[in-house]
N, C-alpha and C. Protein backbone atom coordinates (compact mmCIF):
# COMPACT_ATOMS: atom_id res chain seq x y z
N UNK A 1 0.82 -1.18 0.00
CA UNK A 1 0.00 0.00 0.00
C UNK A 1 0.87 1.26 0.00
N UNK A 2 2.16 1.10 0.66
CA UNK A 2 2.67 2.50 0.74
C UNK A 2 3.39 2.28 -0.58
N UNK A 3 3.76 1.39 -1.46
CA UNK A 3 4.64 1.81 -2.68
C UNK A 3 3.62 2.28 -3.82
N UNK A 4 1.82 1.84 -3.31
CA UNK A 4 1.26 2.58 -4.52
C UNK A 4 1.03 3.97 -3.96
N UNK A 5 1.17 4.55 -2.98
CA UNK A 5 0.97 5.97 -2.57
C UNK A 5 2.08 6.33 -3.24
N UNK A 6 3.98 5.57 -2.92
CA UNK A 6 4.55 6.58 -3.15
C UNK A 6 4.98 6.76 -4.67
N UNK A 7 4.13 5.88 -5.33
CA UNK A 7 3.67 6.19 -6.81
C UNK A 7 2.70 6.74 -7.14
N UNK A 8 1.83 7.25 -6.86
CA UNK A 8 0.60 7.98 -7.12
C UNK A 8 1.61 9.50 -6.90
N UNK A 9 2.32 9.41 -5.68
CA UNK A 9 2.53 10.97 -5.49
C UNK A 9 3.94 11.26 -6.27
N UNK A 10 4.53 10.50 -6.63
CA UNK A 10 6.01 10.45 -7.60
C UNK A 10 5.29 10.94 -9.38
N UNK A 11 4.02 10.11 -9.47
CA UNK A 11 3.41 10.28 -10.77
C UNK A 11 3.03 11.74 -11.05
N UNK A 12 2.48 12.14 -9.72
CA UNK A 12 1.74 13.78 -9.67
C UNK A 12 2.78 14.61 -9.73
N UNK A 13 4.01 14.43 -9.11
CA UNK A 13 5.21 15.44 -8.79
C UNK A 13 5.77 15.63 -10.31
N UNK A 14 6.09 14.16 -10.98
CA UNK A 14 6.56 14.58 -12.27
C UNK A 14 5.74 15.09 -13.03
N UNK A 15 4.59 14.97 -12.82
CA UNK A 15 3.44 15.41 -14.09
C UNK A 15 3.87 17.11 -13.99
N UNK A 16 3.49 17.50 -13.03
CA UNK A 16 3.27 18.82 -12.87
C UNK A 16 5.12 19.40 -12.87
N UNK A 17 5.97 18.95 -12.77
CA UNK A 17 7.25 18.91 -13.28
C UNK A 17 7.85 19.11 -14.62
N UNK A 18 7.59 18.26 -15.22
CA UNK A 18 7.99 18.08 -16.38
C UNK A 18 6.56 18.49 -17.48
N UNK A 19 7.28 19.71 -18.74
CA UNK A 19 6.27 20.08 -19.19
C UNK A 19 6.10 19.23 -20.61
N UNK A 20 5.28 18.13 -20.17
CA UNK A 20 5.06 16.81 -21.41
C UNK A 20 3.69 17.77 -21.82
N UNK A 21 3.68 17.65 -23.43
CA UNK A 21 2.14 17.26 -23.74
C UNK A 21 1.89 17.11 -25.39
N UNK A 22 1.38 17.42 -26.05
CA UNK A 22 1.07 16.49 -27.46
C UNK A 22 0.29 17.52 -28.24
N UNK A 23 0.34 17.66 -29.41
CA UNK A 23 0.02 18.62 -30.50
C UNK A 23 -1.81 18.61 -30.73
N UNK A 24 -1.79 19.96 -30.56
CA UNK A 24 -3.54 20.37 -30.36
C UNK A 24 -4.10 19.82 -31.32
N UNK A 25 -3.64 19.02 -32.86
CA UNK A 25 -4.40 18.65 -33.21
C UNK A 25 -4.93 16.73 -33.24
N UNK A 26 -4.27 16.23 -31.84
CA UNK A 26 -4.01 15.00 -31.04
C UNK A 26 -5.09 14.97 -30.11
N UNK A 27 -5.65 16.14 -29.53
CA UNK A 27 -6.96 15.74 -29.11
C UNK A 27 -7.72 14.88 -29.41
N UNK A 28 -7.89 14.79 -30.24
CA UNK A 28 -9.29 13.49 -30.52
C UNK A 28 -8.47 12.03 -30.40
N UNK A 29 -7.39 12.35 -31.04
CA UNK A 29 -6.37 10.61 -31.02
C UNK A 29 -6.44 10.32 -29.25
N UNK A 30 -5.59 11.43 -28.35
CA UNK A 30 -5.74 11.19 -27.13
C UNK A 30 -7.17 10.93 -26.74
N UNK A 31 -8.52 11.96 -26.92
CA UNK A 31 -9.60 11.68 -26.01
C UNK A 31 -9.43 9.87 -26.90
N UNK A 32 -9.85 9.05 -27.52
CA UNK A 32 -9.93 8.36 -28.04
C UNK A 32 -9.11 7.15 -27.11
N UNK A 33 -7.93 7.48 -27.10
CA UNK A 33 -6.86 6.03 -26.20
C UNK A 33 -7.43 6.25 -24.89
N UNK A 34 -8.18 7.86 -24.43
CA UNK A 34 -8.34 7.50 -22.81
C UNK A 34 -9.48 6.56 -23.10
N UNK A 35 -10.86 6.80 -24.07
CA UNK A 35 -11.56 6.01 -23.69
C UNK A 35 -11.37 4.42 -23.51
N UNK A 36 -10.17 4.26 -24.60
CA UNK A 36 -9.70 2.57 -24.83
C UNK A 36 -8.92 2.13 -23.38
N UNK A 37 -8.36 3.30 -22.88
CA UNK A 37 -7.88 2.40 -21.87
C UNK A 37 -8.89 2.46 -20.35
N UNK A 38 -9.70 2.90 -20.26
CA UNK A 38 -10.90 3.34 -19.52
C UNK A 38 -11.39 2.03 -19.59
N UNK A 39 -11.62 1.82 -20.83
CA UNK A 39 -12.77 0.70 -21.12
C UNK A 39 -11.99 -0.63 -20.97
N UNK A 40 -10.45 -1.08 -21.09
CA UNK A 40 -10.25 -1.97 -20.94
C UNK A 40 -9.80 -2.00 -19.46
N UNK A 41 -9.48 -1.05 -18.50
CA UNK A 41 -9.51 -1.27 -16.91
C UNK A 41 -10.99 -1.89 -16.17
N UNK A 42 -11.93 -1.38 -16.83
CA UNK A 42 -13.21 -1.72 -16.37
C UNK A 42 -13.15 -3.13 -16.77
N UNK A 43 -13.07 -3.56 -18.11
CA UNK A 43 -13.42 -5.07 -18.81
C UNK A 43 -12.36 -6.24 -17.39
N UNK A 44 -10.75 -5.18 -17.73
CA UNK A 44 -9.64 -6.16 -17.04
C UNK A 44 -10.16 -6.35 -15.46
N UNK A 45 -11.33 -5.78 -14.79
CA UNK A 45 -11.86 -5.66 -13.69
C UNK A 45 -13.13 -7.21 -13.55
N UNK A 46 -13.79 -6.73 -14.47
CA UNK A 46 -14.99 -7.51 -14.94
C UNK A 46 -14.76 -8.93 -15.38
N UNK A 47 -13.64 -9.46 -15.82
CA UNK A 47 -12.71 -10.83 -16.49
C UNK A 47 -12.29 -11.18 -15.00
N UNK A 48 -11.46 -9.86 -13.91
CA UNK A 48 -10.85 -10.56 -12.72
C UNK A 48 -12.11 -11.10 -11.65
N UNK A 49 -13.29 -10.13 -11.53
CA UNK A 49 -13.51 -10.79 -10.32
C UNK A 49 -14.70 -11.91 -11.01
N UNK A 50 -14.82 -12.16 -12.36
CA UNK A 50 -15.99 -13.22 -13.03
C UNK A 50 -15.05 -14.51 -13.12
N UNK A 51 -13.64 -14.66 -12.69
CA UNK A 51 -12.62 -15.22 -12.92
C UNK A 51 -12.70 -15.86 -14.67
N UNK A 52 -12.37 -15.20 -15.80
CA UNK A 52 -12.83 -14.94 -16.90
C UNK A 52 -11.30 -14.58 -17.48
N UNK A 53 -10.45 -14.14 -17.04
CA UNK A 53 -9.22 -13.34 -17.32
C UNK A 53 -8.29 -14.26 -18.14
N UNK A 54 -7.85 -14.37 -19.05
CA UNK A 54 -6.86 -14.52 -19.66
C UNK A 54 -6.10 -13.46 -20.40
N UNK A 55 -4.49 -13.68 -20.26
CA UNK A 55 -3.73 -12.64 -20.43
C UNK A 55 -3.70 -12.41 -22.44
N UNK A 56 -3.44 -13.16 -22.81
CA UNK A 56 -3.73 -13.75 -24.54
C UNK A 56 -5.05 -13.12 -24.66
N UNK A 57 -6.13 -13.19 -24.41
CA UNK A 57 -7.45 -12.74 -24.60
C UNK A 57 -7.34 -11.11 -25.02
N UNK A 58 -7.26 -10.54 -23.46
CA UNK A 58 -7.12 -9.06 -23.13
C UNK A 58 -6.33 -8.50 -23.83
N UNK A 59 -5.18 -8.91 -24.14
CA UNK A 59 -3.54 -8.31 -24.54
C UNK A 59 -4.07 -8.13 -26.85
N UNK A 60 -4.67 -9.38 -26.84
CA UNK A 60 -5.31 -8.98 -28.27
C UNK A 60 -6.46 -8.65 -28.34
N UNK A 61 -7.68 -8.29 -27.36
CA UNK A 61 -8.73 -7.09 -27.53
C UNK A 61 -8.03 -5.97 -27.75
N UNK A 62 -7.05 -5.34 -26.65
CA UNK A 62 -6.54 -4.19 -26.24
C UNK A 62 -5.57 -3.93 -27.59
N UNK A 63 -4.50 -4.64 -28.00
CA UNK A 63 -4.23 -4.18 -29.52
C UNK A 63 -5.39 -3.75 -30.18
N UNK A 64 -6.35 -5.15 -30.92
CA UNK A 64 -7.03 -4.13 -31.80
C UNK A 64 -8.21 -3.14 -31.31
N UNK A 65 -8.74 -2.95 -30.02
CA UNK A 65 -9.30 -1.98 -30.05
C UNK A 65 -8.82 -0.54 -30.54
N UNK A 66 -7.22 -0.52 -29.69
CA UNK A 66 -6.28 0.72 -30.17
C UNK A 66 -6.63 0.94 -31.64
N UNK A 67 -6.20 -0.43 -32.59
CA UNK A 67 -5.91 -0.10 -33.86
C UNK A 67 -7.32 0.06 -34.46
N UNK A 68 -8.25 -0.57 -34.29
CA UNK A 68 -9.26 0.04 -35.44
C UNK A 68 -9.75 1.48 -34.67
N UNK A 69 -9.78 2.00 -33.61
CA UNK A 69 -10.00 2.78 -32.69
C UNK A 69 -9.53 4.31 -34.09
N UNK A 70 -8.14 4.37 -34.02
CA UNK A 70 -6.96 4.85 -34.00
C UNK A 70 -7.59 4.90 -35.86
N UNK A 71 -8.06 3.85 -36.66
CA UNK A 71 -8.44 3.84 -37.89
C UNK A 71 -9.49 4.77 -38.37
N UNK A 72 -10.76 4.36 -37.71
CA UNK A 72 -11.60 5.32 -37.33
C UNK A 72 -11.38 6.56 -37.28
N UNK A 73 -10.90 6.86 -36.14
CA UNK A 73 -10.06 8.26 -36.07
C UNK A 73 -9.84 8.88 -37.15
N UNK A 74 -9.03 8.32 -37.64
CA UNK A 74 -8.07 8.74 -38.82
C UNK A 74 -8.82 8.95 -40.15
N UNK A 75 -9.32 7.81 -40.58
CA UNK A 75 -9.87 8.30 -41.18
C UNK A 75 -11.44 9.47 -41.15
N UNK A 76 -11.98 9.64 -40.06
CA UNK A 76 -12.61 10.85 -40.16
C UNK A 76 -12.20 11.77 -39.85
N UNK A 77 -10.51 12.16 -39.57
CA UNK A 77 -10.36 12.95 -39.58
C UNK A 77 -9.93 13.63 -41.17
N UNK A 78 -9.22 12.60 -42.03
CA UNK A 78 -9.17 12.48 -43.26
C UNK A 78 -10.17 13.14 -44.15
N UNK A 79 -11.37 12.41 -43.91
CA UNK A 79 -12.19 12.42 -45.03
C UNK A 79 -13.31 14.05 -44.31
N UNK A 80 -12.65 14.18 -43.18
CA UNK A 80 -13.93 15.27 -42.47
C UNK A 80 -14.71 15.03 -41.89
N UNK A 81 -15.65 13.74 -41.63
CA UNK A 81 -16.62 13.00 -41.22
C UNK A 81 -15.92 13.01 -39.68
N UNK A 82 -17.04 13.40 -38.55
CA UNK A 82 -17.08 13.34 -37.68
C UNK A 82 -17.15 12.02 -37.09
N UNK A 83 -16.71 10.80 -37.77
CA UNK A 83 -16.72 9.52 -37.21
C UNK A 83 -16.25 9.13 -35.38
N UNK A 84 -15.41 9.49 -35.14
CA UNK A 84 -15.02 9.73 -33.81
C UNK A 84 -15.96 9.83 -32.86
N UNK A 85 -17.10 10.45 -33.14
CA UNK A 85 -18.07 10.52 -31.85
C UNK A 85 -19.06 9.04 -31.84
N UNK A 86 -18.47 8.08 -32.90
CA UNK A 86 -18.99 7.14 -32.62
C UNK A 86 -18.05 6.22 -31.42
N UNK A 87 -17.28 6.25 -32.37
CA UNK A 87 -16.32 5.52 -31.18
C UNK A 87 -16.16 6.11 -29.80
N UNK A 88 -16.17 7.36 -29.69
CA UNK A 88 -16.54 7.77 -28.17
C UNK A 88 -17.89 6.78 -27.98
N UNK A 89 -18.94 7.08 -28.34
CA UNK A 89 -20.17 6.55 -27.77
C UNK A 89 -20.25 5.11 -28.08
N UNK A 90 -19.43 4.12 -28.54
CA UNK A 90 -19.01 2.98 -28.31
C UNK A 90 -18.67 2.48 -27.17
N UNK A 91 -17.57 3.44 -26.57
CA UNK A 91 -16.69 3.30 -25.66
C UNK A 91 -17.19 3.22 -24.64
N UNK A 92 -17.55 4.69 -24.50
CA UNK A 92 -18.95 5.21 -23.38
C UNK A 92 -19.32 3.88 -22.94
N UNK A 93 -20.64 3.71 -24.01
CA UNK A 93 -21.12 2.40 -23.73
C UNK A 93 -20.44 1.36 -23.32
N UNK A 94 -19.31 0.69 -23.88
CA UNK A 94 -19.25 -0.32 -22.92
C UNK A 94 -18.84 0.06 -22.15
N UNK A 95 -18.23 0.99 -21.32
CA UNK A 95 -17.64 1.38 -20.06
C UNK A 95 -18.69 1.42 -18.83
N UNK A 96 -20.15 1.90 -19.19
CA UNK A 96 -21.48 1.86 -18.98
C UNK A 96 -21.40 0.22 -18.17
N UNK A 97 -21.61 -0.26 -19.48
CA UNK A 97 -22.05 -2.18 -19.08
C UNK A 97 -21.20 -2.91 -18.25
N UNK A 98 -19.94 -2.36 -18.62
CA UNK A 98 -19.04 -2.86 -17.83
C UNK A 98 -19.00 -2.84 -16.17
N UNK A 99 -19.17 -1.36 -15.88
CA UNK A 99 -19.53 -0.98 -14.56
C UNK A 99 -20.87 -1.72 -13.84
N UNK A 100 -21.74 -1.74 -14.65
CA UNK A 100 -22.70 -2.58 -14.44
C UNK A 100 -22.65 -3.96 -14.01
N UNK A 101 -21.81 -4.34 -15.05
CA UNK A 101 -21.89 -6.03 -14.57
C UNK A 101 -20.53 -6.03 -13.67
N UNK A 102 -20.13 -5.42 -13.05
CA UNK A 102 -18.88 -5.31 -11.97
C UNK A 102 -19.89 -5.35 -10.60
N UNK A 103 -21.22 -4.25 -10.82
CA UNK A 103 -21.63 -3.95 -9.82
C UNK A 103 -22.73 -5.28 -9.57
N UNK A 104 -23.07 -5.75 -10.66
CA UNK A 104 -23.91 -7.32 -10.34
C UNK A 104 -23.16 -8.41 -9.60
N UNK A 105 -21.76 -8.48 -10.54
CA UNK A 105 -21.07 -9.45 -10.10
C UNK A 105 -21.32 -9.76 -8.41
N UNK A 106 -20.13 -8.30 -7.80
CA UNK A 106 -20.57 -7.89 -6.58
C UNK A 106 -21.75 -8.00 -5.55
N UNK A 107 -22.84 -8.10 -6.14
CA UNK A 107 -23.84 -8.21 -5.69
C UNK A 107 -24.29 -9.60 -5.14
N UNK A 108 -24.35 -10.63 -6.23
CA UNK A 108 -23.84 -12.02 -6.35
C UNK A 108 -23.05 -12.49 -5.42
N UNK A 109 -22.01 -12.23 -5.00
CA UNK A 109 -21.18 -12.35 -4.20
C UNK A 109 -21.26 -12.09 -2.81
């Protein structure tokens, strides 16, 4: 417990430290990977306590979600088409169900 505090507060010190950040027109690529990795903490949650988890499974959702994710993207940003707000509201959604069936599981239990 104390080595994830004194990583939580090592993570915050450098953040606000070091001036990282990524080209304004990376917004949508970034909002986009938070939702992918949002959505696969919830799933990698939902696999652990349904005991469901395999590492092979997760490790190739989580590639191609990135990559067709990241395709999507791209190409509406390409062609102009606001495609992206699907994949947000993809994401959304399962992040939604996910929480859900975390909170059934739980319940069950």
């Amino acid at each position: 417990m104390i080595l994830i505090i004194i990583g939580i507060l090592l993570g915050a010190l450098l953040g606000l430290w070091l001036p990282l950040g990524y080209f304004p027109d990376g917004n949508i690529y970034m909002t986009g990977l938070i939702f992918i990795l949002l959505d696969m903490i919830f799933v990698l949650l939902k696999q652990n306590l349904s005991n469901d988890f395999t590492v092979k499974k997760f490790s190739i959702k989580t590639i191609v979600n990135i990559f067709v994710t990241a395709l999507l993207i791209y190409a509406g940003v390409r062609f102009e088409v606001p495609i992206y707000y699907g994949c947000y509201f993809a994401f959304a959604y399962r992040i939604y169900n996910n929480i859900n069936d975390i909170v059934e599981i739980k319940f069950e239990n």
